[in-house]
N, C-alpha and C. Protein backbone atom coordinates (compact mmCIF):
# COMPACT_ATOMS: atom_id res chain seq x y z
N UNK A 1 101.14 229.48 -34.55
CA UNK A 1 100.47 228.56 -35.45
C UNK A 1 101.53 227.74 -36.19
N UNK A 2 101.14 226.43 -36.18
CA UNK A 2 101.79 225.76 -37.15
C UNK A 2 102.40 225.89 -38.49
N UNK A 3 103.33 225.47 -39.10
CA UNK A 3 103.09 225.75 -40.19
C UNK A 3 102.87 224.63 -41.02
N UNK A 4 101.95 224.65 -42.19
CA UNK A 4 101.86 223.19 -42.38
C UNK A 4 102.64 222.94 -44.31
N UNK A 5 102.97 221.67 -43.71
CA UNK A 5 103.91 221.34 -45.06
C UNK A 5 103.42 220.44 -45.64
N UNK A 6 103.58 220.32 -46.94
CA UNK A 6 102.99 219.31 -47.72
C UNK A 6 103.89 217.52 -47.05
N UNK A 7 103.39 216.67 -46.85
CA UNK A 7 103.87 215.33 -46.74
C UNK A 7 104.08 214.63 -48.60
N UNK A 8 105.18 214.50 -48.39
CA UNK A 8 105.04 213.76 -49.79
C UNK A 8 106.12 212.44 -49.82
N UNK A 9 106.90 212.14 -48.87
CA UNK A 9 107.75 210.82 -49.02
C UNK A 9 107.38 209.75 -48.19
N UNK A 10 107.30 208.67 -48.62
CA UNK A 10 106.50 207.94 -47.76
C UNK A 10 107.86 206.65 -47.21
N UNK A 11 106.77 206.21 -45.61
CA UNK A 11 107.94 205.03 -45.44
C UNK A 11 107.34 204.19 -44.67
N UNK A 12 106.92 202.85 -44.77
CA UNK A 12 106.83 201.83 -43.95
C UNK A 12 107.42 201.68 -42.86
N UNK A 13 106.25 201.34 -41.72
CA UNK A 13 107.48 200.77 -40.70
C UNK A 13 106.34 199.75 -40.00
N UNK A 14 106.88 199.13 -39.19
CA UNK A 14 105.92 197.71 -38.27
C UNK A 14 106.54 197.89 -37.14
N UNK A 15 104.98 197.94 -36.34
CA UNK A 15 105.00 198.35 -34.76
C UNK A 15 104.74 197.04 -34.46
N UNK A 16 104.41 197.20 -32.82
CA UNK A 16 103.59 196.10 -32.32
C UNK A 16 102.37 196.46 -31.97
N UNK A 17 101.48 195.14 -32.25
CA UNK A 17 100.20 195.61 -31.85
C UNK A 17 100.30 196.32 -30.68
N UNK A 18 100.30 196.11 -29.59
CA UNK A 18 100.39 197.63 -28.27
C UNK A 18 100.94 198.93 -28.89
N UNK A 19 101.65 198.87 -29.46
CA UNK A 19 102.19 200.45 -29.83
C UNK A 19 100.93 201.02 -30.90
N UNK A 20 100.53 199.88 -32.12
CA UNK A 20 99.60 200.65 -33.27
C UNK A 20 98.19 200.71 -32.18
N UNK A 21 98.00 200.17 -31.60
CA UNK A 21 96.81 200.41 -30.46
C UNK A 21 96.59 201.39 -29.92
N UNK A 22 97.95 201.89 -29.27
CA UNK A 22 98.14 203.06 -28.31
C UNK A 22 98.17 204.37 -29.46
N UNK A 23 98.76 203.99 -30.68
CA UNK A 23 98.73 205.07 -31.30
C UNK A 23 97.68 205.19 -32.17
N UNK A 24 96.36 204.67 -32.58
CA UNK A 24 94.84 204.52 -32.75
C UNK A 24 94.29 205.53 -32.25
N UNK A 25 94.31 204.92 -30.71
CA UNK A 25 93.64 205.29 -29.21
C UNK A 25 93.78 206.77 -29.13
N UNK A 26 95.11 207.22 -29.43
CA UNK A 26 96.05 208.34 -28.83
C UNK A 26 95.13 209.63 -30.26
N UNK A 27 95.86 208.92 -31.82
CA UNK A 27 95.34 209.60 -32.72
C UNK A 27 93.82 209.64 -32.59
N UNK A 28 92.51 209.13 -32.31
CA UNK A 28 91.40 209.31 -32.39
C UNK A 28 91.09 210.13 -31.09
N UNK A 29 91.61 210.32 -30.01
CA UNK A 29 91.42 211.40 -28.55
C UNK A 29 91.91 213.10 -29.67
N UNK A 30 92.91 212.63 -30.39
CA UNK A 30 93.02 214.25 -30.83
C UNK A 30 92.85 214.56 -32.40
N UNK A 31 91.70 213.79 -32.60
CA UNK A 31 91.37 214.10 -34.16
C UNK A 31 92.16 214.17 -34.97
N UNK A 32 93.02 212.84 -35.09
CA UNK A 32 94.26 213.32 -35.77
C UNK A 32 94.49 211.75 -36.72
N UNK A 33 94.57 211.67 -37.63
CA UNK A 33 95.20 210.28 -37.84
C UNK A 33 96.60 209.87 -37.40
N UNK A 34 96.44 208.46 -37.39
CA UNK A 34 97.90 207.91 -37.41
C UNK A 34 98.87 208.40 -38.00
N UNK A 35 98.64 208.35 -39.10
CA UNK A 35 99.79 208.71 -39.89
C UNK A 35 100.30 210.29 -39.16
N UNK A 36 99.38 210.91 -39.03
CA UNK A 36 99.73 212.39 -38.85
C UNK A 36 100.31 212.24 -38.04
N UNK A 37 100.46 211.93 -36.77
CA UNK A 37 100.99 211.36 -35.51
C UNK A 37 101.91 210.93 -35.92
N UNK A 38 102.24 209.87 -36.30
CA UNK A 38 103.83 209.27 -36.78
C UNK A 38 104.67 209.83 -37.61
N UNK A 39 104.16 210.74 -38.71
CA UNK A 39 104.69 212.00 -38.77
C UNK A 39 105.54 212.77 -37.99
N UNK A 40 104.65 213.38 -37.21
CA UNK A 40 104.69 214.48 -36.12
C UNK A 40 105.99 214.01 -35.25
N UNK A 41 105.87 212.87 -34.67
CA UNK A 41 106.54 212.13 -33.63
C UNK A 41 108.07 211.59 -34.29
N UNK A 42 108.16 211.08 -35.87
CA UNK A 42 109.32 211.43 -36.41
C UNK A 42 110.29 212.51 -36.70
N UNK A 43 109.29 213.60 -37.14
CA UNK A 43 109.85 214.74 -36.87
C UNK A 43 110.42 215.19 -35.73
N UNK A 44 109.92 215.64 -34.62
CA UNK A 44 110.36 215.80 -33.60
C UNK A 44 111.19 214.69 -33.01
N UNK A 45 111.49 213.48 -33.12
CA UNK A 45 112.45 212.98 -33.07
C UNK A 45 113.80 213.10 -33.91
N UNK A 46 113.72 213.34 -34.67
CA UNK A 46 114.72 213.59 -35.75
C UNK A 46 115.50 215.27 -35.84
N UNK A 47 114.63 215.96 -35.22
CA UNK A 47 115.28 217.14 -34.79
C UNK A 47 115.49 217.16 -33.65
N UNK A 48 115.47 216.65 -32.43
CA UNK A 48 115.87 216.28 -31.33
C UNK A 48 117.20 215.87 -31.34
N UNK A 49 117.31 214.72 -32.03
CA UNK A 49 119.03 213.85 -32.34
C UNK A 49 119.76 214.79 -32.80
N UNK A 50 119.31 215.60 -34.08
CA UNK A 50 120.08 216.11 -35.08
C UNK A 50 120.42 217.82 -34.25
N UNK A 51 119.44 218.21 -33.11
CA UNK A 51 119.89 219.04 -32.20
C UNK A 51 120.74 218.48 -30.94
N UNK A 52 120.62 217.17 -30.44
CA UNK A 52 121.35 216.97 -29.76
C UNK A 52 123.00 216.78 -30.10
N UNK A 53 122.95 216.29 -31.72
CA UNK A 53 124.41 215.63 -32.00
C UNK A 53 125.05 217.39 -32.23
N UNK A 54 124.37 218.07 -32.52
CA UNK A 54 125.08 219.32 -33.55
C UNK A 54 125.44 219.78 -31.52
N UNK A 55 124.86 219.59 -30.24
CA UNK A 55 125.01 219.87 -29.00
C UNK A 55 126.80 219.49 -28.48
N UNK A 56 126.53 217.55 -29.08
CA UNK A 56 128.02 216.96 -28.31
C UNK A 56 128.85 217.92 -29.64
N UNK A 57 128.50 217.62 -30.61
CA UNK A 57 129.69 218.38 -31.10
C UNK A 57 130.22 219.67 -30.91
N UNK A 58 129.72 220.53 -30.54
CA UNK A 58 130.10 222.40 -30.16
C UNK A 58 130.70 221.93 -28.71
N UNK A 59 130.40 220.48 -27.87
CA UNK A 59 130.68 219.74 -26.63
C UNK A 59 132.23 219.34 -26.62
N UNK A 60 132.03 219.19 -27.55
CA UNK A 60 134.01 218.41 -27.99
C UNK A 60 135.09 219.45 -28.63
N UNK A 61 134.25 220.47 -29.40
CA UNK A 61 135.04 221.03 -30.07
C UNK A 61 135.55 222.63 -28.57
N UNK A 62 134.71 222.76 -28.10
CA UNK A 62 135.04 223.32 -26.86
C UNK A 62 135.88 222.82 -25.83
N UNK A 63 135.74 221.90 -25.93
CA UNK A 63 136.35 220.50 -24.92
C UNK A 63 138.47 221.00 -25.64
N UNK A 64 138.22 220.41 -26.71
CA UNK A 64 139.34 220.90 -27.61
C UNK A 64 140.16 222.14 -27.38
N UNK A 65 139.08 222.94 -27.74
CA UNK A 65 140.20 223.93 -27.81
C UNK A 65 140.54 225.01 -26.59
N UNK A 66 139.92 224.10 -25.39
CA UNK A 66 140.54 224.49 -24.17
C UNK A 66 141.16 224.03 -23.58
N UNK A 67 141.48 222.57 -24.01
CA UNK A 67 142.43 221.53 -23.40
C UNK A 67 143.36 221.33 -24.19
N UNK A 68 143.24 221.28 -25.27
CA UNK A 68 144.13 221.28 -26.57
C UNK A 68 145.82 221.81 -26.47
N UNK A 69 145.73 223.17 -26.26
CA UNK A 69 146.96 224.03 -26.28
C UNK A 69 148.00 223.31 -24.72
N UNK A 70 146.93 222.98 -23.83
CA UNK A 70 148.42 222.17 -22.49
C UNK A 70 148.27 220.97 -22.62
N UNK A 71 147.63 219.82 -23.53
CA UNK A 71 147.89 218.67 -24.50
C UNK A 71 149.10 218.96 -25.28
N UNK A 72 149.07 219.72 -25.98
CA UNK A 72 150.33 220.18 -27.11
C UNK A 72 151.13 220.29 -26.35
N UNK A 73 151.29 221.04 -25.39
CA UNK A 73 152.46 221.39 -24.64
C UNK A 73 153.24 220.31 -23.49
N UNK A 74 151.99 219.22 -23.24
CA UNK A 74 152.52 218.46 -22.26
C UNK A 74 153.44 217.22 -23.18
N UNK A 75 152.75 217.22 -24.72
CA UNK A 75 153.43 216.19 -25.72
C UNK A 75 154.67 216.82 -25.85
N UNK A 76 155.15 217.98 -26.00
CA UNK A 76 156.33 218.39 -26.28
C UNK A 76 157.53 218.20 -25.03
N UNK A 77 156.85 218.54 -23.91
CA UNK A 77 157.36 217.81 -22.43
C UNK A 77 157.95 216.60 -22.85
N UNK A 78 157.05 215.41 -22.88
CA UNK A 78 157.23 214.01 -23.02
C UNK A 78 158.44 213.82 -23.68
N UNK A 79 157.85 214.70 -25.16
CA UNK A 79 159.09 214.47 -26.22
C UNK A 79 160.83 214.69 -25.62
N UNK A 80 160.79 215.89 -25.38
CA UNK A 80 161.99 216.43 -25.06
C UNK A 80 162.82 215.60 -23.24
N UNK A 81 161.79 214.54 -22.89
CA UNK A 81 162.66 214.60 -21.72
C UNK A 81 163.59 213.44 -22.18
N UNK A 82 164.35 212.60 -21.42
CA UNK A 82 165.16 211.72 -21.62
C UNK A 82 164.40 210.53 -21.59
């Protein structure tokens, strides 16, 4: 079950008519208002990104510190040759 949270910050935004149409159409098939829907659909967008970015980053920092140590070592190469 869901859990349900109070909505309390609000925010404008402007669609296009096809999109507020589709999302009418979409919200009245599941008893739901718009708003609830655009809600819903922000949310889950917004934890999507904010799971994908927290993804590349554990992506890079792995990336790092397995490539990292014969990076260091190949700069010290460079350094030291003639």
């Amino acid at each position: 079950m869901a859990i349900k949270q109070k909505r309390d910050k609000g925010l404008k935004i402007l669609m296009t008519e096809a999109t507020h149409s589709r999302l009418v159409a979409l919200s009245e098939s599941l008893g739901q208002s718009p708003a609830t829907l655009a809600s819903m659909a922000v949310s889950e967008y917004v934890a999507r990104l904010t799971a994908n970015s927290a993804m590349g980053a554990q992506a890079v920092k792995a990336m790092v510190d397995h490539i990292g140590p014969a990076f260091v070592d190949q700069m010290k190469l460079m350094a030291e040759s003639p």
